[in-house]
N, C-alpha and C. Protein backbone atom coordinates (compact mmCIF):
# COMPACT_ATOMS: atom_id res chain seq x y z
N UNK A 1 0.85 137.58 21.84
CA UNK A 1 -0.03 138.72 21.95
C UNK A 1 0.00 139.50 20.64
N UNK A 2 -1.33 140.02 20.26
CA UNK A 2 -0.92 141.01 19.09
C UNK A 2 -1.87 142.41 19.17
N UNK A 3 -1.16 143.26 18.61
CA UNK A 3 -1.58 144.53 19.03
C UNK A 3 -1.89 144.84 18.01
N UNK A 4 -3.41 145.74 17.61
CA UNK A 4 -3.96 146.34 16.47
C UNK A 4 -4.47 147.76 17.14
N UNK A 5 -3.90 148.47 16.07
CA UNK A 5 -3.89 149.80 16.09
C UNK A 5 -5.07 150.40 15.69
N UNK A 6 -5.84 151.51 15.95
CA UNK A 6 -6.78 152.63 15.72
C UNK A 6 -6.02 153.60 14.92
N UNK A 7 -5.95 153.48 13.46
CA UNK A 7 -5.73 154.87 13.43
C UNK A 7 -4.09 154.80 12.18
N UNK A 8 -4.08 154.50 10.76
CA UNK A 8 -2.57 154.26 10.56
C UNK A 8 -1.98 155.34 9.90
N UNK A 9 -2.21 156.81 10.65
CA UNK A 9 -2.20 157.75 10.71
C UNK A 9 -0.21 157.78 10.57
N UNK A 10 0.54 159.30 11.14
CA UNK A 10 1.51 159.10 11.79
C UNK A 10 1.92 158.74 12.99
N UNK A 11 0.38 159.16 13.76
CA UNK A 11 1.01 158.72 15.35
C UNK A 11 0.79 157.15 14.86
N UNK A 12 -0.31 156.52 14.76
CA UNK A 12 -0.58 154.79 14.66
C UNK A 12 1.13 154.48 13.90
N UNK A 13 1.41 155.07 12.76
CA UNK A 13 2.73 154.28 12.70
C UNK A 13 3.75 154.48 13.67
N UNK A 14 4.01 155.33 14.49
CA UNK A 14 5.03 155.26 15.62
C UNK A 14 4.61 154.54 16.51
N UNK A 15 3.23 154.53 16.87
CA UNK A 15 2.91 153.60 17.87
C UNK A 15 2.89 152.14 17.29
N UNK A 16 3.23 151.30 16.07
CA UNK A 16 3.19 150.24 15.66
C UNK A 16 5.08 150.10 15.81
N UNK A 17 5.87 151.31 15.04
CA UNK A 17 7.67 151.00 15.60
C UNK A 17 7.51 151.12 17.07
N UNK A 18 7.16 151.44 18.11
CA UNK A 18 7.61 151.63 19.54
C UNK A 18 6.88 150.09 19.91
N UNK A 19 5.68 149.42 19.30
CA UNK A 19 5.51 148.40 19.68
C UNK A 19 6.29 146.96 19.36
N UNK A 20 6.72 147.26 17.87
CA UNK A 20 7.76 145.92 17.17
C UNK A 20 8.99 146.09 17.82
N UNK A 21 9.22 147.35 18.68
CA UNK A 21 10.70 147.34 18.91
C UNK A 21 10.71 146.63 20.58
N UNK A 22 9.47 146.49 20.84
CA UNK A 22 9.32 146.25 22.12
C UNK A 22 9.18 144.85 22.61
N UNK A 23 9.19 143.95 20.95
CA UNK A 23 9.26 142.67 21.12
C UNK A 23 8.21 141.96 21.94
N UNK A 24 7.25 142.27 22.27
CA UNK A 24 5.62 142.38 22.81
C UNK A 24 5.25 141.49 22.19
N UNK A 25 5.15 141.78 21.12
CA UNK A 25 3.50 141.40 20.38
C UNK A 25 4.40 140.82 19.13
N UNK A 26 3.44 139.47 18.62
CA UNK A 26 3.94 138.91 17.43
C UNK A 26 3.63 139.50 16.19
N UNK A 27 1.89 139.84 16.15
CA UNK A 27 1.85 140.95 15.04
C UNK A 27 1.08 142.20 15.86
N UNK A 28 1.56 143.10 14.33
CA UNK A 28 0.63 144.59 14.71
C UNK A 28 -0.08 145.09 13.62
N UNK A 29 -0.61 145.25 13.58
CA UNK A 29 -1.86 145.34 12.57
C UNK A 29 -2.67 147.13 12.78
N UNK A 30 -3.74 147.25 11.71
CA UNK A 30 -4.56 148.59 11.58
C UNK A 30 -5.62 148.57 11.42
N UNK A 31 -6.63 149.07 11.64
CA UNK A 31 -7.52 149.63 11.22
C UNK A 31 -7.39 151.20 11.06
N UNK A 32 -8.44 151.23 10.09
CA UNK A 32 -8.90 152.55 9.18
C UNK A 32 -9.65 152.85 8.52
N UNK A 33 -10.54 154.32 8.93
CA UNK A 33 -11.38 154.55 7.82
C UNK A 33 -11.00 155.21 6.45
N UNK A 34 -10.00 155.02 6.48
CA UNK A 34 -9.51 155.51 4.98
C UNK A 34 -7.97 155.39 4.63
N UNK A 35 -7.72 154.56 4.98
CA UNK A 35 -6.06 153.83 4.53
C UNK A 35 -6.56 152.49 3.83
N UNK A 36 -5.42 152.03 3.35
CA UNK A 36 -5.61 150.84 2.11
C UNK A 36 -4.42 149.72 2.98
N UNK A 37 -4.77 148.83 2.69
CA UNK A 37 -3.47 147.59 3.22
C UNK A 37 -4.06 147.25 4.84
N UNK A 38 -5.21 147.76 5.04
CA UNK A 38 -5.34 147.46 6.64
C UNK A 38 -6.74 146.40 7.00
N UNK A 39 -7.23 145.98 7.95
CA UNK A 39 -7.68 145.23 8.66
C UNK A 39 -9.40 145.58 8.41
N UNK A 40 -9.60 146.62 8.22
CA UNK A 40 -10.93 146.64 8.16
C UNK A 40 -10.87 148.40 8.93
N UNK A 41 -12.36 148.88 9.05
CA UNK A 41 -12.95 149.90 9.29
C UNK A 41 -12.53 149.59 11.08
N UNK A 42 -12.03 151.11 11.90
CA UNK A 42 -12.25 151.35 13.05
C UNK A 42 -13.30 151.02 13.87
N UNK A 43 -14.43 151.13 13.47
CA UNK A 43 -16.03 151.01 14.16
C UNK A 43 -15.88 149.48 13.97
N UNK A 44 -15.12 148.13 13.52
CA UNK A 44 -15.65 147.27 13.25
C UNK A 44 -14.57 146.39 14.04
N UNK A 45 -13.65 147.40 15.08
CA UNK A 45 -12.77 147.15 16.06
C UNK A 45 -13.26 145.55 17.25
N UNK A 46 -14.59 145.34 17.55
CA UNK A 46 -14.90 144.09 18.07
C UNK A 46 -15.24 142.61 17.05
N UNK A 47 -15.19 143.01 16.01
CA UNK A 47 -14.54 141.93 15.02
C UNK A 47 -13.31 141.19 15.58
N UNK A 48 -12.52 141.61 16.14
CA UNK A 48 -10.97 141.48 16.19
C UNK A 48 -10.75 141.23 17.61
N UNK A 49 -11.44 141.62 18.46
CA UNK A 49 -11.18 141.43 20.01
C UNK A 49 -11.29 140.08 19.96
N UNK A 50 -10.50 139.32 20.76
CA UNK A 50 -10.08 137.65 21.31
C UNK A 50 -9.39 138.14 22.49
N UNK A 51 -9.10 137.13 23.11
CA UNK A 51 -8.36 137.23 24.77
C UNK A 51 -6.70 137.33 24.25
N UNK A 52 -6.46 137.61 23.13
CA UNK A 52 -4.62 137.38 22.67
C UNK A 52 -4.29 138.95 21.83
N UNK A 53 -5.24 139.68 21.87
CA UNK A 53 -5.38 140.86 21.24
C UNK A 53 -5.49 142.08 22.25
N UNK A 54 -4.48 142.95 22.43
CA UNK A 54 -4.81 144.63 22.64
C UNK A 54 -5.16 145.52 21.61
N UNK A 55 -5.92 146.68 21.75
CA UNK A 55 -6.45 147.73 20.66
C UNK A 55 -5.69 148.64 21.29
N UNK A 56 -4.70 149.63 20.32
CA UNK A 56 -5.16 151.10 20.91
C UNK A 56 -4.91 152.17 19.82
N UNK A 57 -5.78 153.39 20.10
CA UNK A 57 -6.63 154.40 19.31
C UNK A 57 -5.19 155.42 19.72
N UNK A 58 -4.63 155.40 18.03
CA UNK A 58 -3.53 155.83 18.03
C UNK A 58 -4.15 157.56 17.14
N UNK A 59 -5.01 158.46 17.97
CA UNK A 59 -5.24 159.77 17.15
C UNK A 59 -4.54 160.79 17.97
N UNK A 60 -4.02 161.67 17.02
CA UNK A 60 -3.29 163.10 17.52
C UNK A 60 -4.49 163.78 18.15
N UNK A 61 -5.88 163.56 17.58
CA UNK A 61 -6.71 164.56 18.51
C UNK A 61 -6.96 164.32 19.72
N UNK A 62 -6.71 164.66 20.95
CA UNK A 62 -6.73 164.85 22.49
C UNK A 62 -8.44 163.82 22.79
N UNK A 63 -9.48 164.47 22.34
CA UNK A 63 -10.69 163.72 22.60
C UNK A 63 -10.91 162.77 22.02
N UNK A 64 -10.43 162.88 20.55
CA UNK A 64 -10.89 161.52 19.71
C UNK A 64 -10.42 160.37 20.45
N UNK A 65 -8.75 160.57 21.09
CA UNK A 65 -8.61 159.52 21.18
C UNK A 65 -9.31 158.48 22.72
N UNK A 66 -9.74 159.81 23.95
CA UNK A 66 -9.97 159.56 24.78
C UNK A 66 -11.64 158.54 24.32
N UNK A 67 -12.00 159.52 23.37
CA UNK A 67 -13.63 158.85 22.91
C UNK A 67 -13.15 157.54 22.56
N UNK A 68 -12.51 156.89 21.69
CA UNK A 68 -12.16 155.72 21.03
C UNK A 68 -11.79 154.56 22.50
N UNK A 69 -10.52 155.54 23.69
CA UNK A 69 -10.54 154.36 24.62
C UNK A 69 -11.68 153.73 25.54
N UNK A 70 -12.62 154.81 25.35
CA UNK A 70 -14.18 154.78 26.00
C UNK A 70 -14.58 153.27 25.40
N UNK A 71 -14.75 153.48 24.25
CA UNK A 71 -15.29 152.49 23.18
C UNK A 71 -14.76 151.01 23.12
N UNK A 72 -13.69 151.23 23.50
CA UNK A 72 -12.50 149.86 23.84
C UNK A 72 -12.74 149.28 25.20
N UNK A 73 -13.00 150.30 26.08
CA UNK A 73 -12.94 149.76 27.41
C UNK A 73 -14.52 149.28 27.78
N UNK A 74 -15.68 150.16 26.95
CA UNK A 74 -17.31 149.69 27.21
C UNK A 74 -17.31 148.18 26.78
N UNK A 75 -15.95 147.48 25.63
CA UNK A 75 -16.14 146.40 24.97
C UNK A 75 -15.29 145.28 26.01
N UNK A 76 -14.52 145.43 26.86
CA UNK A 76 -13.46 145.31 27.69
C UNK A 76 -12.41 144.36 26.72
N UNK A 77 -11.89 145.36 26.03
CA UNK A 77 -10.94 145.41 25.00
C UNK A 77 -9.47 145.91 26.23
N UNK A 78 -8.31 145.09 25.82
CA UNK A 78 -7.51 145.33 26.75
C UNK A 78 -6.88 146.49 25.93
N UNK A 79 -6.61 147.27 26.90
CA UNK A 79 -5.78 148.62 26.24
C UNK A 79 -4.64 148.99 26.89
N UNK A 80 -2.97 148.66 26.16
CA UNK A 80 -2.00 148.35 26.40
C UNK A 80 -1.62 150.06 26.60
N UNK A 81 -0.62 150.11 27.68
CA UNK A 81 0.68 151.22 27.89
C UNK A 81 1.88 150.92 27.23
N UNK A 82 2.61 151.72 25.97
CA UNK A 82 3.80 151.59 25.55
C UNK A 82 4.33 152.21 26.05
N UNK A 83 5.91 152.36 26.74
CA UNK A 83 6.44 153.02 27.19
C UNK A 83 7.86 152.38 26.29
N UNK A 84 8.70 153.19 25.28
CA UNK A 84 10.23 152.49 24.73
C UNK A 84 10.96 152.52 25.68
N UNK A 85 11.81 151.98 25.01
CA UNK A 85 13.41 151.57 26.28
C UNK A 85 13.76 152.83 26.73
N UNK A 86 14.21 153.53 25.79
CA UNK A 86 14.70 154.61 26.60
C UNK A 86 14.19 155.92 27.12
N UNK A 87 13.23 155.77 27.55
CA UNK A 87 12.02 156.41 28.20
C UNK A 87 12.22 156.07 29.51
N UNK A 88 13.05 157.18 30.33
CA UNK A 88 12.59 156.87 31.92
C UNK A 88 11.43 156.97 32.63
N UNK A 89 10.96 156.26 33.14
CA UNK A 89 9.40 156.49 34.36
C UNK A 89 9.75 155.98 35.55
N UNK A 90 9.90 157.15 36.27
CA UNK A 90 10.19 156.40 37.56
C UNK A 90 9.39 155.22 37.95
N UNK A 91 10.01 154.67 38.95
CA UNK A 91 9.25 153.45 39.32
C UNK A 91 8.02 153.88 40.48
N UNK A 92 8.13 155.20 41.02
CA UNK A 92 7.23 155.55 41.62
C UNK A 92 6.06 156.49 41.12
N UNK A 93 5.88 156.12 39.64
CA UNK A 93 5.02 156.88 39.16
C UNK A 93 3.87 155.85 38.57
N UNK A 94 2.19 156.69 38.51
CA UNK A 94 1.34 155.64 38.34
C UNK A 94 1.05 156.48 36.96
N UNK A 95 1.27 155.41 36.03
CA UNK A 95 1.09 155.37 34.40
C UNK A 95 -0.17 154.83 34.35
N UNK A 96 -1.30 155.24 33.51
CA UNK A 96 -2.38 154.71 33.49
C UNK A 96 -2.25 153.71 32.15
N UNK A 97 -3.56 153.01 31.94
CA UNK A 97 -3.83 152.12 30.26
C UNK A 97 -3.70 153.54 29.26
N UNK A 98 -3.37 153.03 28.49
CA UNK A 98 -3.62 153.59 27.07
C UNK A 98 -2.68 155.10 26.90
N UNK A 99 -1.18 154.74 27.56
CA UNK A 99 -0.36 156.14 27.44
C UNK A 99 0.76 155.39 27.08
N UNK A 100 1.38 156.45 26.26
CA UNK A 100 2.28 155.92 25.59
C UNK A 100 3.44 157.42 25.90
N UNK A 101 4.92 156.72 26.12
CA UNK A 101 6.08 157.67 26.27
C UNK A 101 6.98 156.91 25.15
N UNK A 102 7.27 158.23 24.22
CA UNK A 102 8.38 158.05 23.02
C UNK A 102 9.69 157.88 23.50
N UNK A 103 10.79 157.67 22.67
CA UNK A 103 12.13 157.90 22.98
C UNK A 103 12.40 159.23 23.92
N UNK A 104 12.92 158.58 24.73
CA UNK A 104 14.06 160.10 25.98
C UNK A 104 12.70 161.14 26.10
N UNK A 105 11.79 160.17 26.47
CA UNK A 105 10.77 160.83 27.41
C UNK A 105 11.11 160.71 29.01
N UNK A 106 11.23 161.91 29.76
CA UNK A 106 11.22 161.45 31.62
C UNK A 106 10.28 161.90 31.78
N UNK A 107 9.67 160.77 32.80
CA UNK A 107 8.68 161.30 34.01
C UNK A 107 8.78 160.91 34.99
N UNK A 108 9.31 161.76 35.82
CA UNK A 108 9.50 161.83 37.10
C UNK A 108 9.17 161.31 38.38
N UNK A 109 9.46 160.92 39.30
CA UNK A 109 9.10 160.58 41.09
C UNK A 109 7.78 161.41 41.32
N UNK A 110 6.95 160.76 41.83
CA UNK A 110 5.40 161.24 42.20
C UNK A 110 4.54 161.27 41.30
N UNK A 111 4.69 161.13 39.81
CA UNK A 111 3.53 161.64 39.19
C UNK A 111 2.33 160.92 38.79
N UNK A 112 1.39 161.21 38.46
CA UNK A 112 0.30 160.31 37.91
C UNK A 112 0.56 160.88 36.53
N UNK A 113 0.11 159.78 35.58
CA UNK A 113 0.14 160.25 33.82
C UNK A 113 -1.28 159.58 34.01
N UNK A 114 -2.42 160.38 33.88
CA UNK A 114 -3.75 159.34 33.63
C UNK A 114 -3.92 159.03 32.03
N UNK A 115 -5.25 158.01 31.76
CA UNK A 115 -5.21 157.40 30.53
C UNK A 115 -5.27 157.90 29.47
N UNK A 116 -4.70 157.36 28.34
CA UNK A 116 -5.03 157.94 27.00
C UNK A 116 -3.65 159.38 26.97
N UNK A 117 -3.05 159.32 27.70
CA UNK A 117 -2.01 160.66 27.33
C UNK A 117 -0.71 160.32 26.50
N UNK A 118 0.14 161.38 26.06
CA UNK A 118 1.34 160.70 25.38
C UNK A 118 2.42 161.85 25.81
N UNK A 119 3.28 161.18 26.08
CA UNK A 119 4.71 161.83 26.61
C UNK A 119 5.56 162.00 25.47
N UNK A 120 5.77 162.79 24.41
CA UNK A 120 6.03 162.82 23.70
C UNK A 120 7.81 162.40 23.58
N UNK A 121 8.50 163.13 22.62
CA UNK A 121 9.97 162.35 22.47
C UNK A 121 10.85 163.38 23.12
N UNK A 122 11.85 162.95 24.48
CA UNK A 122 12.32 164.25 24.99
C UNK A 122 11.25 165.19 25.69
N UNK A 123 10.07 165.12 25.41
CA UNK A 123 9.25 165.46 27.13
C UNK A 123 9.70 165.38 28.53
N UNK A 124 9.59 166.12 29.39
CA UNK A 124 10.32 166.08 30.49
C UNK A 124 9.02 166.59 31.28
N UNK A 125 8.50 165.38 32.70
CA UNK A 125 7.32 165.42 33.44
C UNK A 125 8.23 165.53 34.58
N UNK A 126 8.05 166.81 35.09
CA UNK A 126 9.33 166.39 36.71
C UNK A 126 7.98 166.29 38.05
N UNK A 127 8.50 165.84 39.00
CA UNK A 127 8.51 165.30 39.94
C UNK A 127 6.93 166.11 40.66
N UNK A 128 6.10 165.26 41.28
CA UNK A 128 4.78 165.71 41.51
C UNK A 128 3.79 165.83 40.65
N UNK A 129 3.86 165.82 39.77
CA UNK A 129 2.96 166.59 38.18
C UNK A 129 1.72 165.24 38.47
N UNK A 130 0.54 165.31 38.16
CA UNK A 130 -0.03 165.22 37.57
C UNK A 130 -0.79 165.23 35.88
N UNK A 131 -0.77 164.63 35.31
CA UNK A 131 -0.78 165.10 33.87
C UNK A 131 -2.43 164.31 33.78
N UNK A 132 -3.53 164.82 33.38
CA UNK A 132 -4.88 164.46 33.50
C UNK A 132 -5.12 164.03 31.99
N UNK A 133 -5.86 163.10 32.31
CA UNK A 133 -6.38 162.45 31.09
C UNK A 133 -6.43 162.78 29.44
N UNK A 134 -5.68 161.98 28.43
CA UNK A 134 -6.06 162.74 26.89
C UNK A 134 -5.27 164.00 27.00
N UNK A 135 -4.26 164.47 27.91
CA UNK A 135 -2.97 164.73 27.40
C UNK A 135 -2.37 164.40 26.53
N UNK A 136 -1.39 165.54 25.87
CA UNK A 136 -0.44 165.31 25.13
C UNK A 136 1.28 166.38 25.61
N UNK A 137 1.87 166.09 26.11
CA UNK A 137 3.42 166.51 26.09
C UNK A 137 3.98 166.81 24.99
N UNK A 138 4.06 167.54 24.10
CA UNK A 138 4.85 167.28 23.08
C UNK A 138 6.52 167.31 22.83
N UNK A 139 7.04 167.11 21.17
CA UNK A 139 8.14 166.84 21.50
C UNK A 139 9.05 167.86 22.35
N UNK A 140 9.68 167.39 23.26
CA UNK A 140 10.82 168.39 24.02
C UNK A 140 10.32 169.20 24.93
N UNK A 141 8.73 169.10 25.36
CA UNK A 141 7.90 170.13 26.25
C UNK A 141 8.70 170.02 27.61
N UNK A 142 8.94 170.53 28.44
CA UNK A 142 9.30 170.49 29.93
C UNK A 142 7.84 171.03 30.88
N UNK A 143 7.52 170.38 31.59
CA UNK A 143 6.83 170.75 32.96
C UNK A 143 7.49 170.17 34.37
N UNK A 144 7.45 171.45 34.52
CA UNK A 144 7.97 171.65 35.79
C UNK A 144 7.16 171.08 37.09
N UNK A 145 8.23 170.72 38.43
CA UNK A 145 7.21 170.16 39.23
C UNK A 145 5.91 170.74 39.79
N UNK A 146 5.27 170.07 40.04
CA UNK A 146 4.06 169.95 40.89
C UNK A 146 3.17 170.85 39.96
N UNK A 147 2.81 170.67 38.99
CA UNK A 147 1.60 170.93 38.18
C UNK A 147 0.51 170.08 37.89
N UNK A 148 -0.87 170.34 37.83
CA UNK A 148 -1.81 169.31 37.55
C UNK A 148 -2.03 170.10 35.80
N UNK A 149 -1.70 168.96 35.10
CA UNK A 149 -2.27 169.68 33.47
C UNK A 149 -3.48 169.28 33.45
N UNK A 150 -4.68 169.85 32.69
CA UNK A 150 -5.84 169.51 32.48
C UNK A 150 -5.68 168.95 31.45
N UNK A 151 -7.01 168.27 31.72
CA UNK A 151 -7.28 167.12 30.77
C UNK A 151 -7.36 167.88 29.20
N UNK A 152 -7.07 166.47 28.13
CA UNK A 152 -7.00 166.83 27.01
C UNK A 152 -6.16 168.11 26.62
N UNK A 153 -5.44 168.77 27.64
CA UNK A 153 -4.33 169.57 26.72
C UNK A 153 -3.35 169.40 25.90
N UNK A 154 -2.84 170.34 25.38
CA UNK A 154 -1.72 170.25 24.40
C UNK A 154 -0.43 170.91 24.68
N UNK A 155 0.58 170.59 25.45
CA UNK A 155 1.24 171.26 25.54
C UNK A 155 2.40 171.09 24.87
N UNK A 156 2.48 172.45 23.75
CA UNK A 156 3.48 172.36 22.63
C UNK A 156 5.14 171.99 22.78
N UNK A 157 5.67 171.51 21.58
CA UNK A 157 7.08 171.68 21.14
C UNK A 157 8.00 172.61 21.82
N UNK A 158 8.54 172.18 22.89
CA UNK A 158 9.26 173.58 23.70
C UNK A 158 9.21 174.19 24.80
N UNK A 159 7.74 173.87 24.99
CA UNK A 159 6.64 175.03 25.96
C UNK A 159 7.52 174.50 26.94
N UNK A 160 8.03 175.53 28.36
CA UNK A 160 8.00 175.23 29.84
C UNK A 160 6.81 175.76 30.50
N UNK A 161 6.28 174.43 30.99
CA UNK A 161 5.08 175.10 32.08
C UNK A 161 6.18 174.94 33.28
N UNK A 162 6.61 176.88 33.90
CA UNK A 162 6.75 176.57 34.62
C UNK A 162 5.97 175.93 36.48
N UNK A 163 6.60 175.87 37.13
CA UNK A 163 6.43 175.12 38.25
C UNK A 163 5.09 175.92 39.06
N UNK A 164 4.31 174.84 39.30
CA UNK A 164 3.08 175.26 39.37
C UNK A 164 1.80 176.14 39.17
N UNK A 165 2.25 176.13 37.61
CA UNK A 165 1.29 177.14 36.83
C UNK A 165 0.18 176.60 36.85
N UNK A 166 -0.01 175.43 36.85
CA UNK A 166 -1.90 175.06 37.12
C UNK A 166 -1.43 174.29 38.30
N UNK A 167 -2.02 174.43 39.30
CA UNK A 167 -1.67 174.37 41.29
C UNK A 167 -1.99 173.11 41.03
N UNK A 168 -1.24 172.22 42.19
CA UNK A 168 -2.20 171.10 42.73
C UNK A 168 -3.37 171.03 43.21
């Protein structure tokens, strides 16, 4: 399998180490509209689709990246979930395509993580949460149980949402 990245930004390079470390994929590769050493232009992403290839749209911006998995999935481009080793997810939680949890990320018993979100490093999703689409957790964020985050938020370095600040 080989995985080519959207994006060889900083997130695209963490998301290329969380993928080589994951022993997945034989190569990992880039696209870019403006990096050097890579694969070709983003927009030219179905060049590259074969049945042995995942894409995913590695952008810090919340919509860009949700727009880009749009674009992947209208092509039915497979769009892989990284989750590293030491990233707990419970086993009773539904992780969608295209989310990715860094090192000593938890997420908790009950939750949904829908697509395109990222659990950042040391994020902590407890138990019930919902986290809605094109999320981002950032590093060390805590949310507390039973919150639904809206889509495409940002919730910073630190932040506690506490426990049910946006209701089920």
């Amino acid at each position: 399998m080989k995985l080519i990245i959207l994006g060889a930004g900083g997130y695209g390079r963490t998301v290329a180490d969380l993928a080589r470390q994951s022993g997945k994929y034989e190569t990992v590769a880039f696209l870019d509209d403006n990096a050097d050493g890579v694969l070709g232009k983003c927009g030219e992403f179905a060049d590259f689709a074969d049945g042995n290839t995942q894409m995913y749209p590695a952008f810090g911006n919340n919509a860009d990246r949700l727009s880009w998995l749009d674009k992947l999935e209208a092509e039915d481009v497979p769009v892989p979930t990284i989750i590293h080793a030491t990233a707990y997810v419970s086993p009773t939680v539904n992780i969608w395509k295209g989310c990715v949890a860094l090192p000593g990320a938890i997420v908790n018993a009950g939750c949904q993580v829908k697509r395109g979100c990222i659990i950042n490093c040391g994020a902590i999703v407890d138990h019930g949460c919902i986290v809605e689409e094109g999320t981002h957790v950032c590093l060390g964020a805590i949310i507390k149980a039973e919150n639904r985050i809206p889509k495409c938020m940002k919730i910073e370095a630190g932040q506690v949402v506490e426990n049910r600040t946006y209701p089920l």
